[in-house]
PDB file of N, CA and C in Angstrom:
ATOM      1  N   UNK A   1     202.097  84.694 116.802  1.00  0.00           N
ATOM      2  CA  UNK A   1     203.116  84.250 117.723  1.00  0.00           C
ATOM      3  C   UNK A   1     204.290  85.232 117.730  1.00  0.00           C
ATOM      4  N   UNK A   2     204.716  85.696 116.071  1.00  0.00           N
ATOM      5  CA  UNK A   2     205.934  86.567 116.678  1.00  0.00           C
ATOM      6  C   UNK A   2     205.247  88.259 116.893  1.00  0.00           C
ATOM      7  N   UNK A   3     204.093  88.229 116.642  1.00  0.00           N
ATOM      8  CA  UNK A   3     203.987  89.534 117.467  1.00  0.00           C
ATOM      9  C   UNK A   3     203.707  89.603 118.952  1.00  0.00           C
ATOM     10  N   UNK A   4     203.024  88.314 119.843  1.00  0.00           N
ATOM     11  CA  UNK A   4     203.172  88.333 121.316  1.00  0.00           C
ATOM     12  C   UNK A   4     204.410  88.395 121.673  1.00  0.00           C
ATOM     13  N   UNK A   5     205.290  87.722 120.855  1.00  0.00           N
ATOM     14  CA  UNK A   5     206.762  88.020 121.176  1.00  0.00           C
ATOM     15  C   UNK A   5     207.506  89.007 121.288  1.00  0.00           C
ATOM     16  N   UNK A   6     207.316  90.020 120.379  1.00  0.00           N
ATOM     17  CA  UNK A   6     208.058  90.837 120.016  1.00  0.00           C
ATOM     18  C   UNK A   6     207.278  92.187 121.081  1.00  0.00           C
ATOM     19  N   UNK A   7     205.884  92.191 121.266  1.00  0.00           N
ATOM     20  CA  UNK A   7     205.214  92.656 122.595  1.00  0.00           C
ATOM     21  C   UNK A   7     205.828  92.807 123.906  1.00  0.00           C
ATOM     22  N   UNK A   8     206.096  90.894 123.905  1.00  0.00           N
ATOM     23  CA  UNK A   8     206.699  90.598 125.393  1.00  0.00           C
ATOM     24  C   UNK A   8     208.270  91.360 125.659  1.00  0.00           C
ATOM     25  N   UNK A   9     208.938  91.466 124.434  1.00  0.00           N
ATOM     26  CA  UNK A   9     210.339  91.837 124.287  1.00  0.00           C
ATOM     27  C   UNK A   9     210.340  93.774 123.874  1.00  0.00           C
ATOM     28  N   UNK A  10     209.169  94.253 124.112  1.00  0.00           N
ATOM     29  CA  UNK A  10     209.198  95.658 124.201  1.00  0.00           C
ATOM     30  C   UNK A  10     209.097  96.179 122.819  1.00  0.00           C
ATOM     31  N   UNK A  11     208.786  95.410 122.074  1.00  0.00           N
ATOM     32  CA  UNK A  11     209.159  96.145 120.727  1.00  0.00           C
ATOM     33  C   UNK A  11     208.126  96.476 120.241  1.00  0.00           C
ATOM     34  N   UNK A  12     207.048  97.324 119.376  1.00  0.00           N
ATOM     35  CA  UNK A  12     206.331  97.653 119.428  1.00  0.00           C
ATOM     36  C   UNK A  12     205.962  97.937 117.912  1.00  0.00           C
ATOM     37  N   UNK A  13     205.523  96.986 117.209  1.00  0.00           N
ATOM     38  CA  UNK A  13     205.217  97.635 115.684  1.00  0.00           C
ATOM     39  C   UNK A  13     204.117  96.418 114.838  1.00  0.00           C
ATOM     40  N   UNK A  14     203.712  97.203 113.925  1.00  0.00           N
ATOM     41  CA  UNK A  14     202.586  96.126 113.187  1.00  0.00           C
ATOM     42  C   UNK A  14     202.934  95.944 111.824  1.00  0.00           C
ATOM     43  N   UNK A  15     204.629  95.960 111.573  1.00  0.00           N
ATOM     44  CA  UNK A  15     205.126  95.242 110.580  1.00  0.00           C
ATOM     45  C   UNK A  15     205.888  94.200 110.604  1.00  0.00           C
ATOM     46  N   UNK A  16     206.162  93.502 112.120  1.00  0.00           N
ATOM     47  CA  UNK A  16     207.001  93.155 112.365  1.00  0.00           C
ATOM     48  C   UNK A  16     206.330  91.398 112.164  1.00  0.00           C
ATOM     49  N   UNK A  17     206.789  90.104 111.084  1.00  0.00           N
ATOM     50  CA  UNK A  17     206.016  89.325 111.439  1.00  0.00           C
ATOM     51  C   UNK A  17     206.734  87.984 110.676  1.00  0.00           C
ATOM     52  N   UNK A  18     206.183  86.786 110.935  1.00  0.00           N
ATOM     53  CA  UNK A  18     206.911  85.775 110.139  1.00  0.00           C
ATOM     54  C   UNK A  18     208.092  86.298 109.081  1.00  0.00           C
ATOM     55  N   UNK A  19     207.637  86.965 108.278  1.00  0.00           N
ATOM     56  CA  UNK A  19     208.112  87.100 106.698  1.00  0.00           C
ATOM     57  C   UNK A  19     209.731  88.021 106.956  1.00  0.00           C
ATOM     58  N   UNK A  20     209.485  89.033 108.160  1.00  0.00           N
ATOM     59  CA  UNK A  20     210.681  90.045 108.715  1.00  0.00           C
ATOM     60  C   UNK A  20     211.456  88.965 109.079  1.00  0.00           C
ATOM     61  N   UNK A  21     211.359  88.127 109.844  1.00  0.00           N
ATOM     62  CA  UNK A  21     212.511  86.924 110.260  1.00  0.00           C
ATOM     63  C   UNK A  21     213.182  86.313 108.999  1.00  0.00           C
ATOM     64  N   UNK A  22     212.066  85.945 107.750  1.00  0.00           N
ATOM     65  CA  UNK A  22     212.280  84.776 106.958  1.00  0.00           C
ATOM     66  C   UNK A  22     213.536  85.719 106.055  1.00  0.00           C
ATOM     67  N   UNK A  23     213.230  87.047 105.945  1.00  0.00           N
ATOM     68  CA  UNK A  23     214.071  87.955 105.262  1.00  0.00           C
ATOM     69  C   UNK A  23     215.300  88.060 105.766  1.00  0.00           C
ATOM     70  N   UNK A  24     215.440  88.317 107.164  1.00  0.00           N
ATOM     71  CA  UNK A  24     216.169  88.568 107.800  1.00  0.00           C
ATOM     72  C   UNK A  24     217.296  87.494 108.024  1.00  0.00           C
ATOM     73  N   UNK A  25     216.874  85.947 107.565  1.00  0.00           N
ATOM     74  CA  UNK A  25     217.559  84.980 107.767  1.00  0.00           C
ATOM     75  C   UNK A  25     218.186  84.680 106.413  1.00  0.00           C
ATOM     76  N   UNK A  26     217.739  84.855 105.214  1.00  0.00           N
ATOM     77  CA  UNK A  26     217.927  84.405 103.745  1.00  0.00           C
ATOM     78  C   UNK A  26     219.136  85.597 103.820  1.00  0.00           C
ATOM     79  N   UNK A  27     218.641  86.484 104.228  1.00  0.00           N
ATOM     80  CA  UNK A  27     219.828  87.958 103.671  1.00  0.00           C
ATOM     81  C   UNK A  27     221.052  87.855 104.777  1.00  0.00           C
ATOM     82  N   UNK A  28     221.010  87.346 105.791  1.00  0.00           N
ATOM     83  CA  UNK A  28     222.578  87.386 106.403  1.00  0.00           C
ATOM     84  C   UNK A  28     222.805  85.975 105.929  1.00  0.00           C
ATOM     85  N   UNK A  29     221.939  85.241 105.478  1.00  0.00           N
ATOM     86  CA  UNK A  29     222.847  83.621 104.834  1.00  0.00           C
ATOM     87  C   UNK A  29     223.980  84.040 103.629  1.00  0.00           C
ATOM     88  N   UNK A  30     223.021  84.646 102.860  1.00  0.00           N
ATOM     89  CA  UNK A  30     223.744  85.295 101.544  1.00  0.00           C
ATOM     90  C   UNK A  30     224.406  86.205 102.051  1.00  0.00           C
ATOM     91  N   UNK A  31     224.558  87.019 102.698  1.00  0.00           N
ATOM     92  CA  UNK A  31     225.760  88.128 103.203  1.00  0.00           C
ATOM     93  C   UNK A  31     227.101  87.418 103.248  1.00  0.00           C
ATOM     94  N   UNK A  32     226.633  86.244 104.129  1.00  0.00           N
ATOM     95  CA  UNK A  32     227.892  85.904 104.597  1.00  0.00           C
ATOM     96  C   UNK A  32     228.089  84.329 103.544  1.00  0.00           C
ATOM     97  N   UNK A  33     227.963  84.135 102.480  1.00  0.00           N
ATOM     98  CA  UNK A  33     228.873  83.684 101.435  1.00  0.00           C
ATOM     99  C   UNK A  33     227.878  82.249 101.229  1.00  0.00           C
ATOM    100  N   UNK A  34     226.402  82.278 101.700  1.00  0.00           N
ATOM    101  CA  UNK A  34     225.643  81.301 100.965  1.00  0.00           C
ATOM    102  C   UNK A  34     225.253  81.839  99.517  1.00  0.00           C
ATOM    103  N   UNK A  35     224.769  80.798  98.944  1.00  0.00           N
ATOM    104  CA  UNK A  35     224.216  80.768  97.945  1.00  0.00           C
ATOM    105  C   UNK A  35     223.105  80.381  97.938  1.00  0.00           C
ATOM    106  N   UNK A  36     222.390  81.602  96.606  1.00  0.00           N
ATOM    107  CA  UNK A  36     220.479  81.259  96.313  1.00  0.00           C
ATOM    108  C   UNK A  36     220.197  80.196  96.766  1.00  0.00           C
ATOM    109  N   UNK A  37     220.841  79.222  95.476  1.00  0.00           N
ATOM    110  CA  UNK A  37     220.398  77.862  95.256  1.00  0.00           C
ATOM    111  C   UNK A  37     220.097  77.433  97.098  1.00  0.00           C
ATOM    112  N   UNK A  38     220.840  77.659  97.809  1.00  0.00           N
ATOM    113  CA  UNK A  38     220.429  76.437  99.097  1.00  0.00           C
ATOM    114  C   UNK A  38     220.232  77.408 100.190  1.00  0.00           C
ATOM    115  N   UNK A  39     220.027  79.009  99.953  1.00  0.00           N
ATOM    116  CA  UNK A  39     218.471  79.689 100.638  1.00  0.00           C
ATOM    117  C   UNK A  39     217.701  79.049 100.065  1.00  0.00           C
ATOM    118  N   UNK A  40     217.219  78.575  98.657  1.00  0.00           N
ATOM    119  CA  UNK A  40     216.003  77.801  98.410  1.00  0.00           C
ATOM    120  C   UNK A  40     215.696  76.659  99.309  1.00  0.00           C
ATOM    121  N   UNK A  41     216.597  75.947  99.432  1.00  0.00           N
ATOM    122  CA  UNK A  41     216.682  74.399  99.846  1.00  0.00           C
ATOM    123  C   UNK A  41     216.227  74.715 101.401  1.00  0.00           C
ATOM    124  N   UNK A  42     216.852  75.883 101.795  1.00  0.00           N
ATOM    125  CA  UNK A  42     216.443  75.601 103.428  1.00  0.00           C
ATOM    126  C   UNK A  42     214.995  76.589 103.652  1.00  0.00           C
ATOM    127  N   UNK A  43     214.846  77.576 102.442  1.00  0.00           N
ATOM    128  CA  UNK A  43     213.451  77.936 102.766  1.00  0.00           C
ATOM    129  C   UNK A  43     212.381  76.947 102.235  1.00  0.00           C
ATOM    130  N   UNK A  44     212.806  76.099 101.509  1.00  0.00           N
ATOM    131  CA  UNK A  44     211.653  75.408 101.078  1.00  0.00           C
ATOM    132  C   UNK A  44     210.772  75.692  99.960  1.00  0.00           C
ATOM    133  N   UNK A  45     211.397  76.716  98.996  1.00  0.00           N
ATOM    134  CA  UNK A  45     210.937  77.331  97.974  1.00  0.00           C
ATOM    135  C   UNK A  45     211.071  76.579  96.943  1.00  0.00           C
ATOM    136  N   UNK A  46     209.931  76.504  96.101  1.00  0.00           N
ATOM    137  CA  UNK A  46     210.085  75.412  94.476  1.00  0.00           C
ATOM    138  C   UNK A  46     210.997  76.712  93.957  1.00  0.00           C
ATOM    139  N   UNK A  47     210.909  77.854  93.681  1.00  0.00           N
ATOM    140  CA  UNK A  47     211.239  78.560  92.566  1.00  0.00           C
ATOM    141  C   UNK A  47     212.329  79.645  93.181  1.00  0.00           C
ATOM    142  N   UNK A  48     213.699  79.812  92.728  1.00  0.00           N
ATOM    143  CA  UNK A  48     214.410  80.118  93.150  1.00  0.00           C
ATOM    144  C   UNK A  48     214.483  82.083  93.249  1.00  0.00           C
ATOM    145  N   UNK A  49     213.094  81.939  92.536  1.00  0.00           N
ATOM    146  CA  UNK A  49     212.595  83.523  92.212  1.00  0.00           C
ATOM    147  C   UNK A  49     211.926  83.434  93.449  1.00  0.00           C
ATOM    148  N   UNK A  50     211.183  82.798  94.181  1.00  0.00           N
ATOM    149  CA  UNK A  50     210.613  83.423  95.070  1.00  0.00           C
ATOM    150  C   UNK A  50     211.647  83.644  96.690  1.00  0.00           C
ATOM    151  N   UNK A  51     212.552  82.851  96.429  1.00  0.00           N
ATOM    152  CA  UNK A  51     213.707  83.311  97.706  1.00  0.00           C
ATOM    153  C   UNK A  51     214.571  84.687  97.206  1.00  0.00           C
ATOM    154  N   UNK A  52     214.512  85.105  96.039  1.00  0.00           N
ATOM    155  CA  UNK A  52     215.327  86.122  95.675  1.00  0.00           C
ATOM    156  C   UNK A  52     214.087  87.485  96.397  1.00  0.00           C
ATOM    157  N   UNK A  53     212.845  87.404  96.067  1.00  0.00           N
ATOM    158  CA  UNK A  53     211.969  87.980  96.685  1.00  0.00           C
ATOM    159  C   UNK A  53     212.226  88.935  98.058  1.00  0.00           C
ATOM    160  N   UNK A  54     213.212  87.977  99.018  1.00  0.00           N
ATOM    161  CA  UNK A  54     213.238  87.698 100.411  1.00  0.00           C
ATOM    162  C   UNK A  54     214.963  88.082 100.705  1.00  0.00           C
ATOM    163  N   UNK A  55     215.714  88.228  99.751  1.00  0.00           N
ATOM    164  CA  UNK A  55     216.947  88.928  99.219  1.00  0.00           C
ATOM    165  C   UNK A  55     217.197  90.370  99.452  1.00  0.00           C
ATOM    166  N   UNK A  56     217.575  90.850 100.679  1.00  0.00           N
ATOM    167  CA  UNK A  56     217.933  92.416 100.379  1.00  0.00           C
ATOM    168  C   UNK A  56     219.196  92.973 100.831  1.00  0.00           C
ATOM    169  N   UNK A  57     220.027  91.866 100.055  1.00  0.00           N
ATOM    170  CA  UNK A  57     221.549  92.350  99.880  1.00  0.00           C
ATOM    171  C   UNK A  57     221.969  93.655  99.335  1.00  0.00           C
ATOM    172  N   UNK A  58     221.156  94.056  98.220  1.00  0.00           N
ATOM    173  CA  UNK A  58     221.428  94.730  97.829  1.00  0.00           C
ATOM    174  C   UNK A  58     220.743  95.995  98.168  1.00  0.00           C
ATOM    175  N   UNK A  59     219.988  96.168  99.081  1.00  0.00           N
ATOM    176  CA  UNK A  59     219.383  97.465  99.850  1.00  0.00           C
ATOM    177  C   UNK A  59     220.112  98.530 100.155  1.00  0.00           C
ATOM    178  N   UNK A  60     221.461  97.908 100.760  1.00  0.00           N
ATOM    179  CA  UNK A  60     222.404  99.336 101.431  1.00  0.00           C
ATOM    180  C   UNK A  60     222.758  99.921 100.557  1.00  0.00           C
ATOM    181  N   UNK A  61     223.044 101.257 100.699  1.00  0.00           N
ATOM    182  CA  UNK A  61     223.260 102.295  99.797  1.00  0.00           C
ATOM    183  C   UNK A  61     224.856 102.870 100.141  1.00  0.00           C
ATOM    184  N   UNK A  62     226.031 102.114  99.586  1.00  0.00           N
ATOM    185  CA  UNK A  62     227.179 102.713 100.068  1.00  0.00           C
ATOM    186  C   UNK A  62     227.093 104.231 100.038  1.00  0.00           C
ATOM    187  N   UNK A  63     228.227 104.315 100.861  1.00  0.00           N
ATOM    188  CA  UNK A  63     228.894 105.786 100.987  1.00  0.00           C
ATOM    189  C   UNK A  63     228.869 106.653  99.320  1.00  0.00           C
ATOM    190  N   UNK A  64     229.794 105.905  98.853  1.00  0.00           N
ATOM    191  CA  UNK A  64     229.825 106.744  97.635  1.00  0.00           C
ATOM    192  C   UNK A  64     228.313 107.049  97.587  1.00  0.00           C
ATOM    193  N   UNK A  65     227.452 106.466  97.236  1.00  0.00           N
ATOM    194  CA  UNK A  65     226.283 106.870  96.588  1.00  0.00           C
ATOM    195  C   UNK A  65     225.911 108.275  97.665  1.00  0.00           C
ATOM    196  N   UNK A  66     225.743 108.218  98.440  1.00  0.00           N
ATOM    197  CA  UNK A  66     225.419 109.047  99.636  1.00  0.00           C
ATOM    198  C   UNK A  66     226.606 110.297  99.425  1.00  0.00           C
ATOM    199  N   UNK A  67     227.289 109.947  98.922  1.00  0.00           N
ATOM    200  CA  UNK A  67     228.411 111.663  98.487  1.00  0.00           C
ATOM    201  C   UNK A  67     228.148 112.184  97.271  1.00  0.00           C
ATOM    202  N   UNK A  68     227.081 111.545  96.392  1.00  0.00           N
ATOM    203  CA  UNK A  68     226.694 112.072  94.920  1.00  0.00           C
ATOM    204  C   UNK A  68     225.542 113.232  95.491  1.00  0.00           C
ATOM    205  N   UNK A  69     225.364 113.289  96.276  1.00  0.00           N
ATOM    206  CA  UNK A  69     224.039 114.475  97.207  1.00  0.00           C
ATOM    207  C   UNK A  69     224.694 115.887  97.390  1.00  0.00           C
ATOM    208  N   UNK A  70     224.830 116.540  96.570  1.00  0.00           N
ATOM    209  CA  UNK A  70     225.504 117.640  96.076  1.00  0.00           C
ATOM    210  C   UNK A  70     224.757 118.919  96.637  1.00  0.00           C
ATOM    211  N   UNK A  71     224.450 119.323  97.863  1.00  0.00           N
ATOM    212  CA  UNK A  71     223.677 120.824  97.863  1.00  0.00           C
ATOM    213  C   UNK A  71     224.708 121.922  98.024  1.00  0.00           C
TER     214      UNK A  71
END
């Protein structure tokens, strides 16, 4: 279903699928000042390890880090 969608909407890729949304929704909850505990509650997860899974707050790579690249 979300790849006819994402078809119909021009977008074009074969990674794109349930799990990209489910990520995509847990990580701006927590961005913007939720907590684990009740990403669990609304994903429906017994184990609070498997919503951290689905967590990629911590992906971006500030600036600083990106000025330690010394050539």
């Amino acid at each position: 279903m979300f790849r006819v969608g994402c078809r119909v909407a021009g977008i074009e890729t074969s990674f794109l699928g349930g799990h990209t949304f489910r990520t995509t929704g847990i990580t701006a909850y927590l961005e913007n000042g939720g907590t684990l505990e009740h990403a669990q509650q609304i994903a429906a997860h017994e184990s609070p390890r498997t919503t951290k899974l689905y967590d990629r707050t911590t992906d971006q790579v500030s600036l600083d880090e990106i000025e330690r690249v010394a050539i």
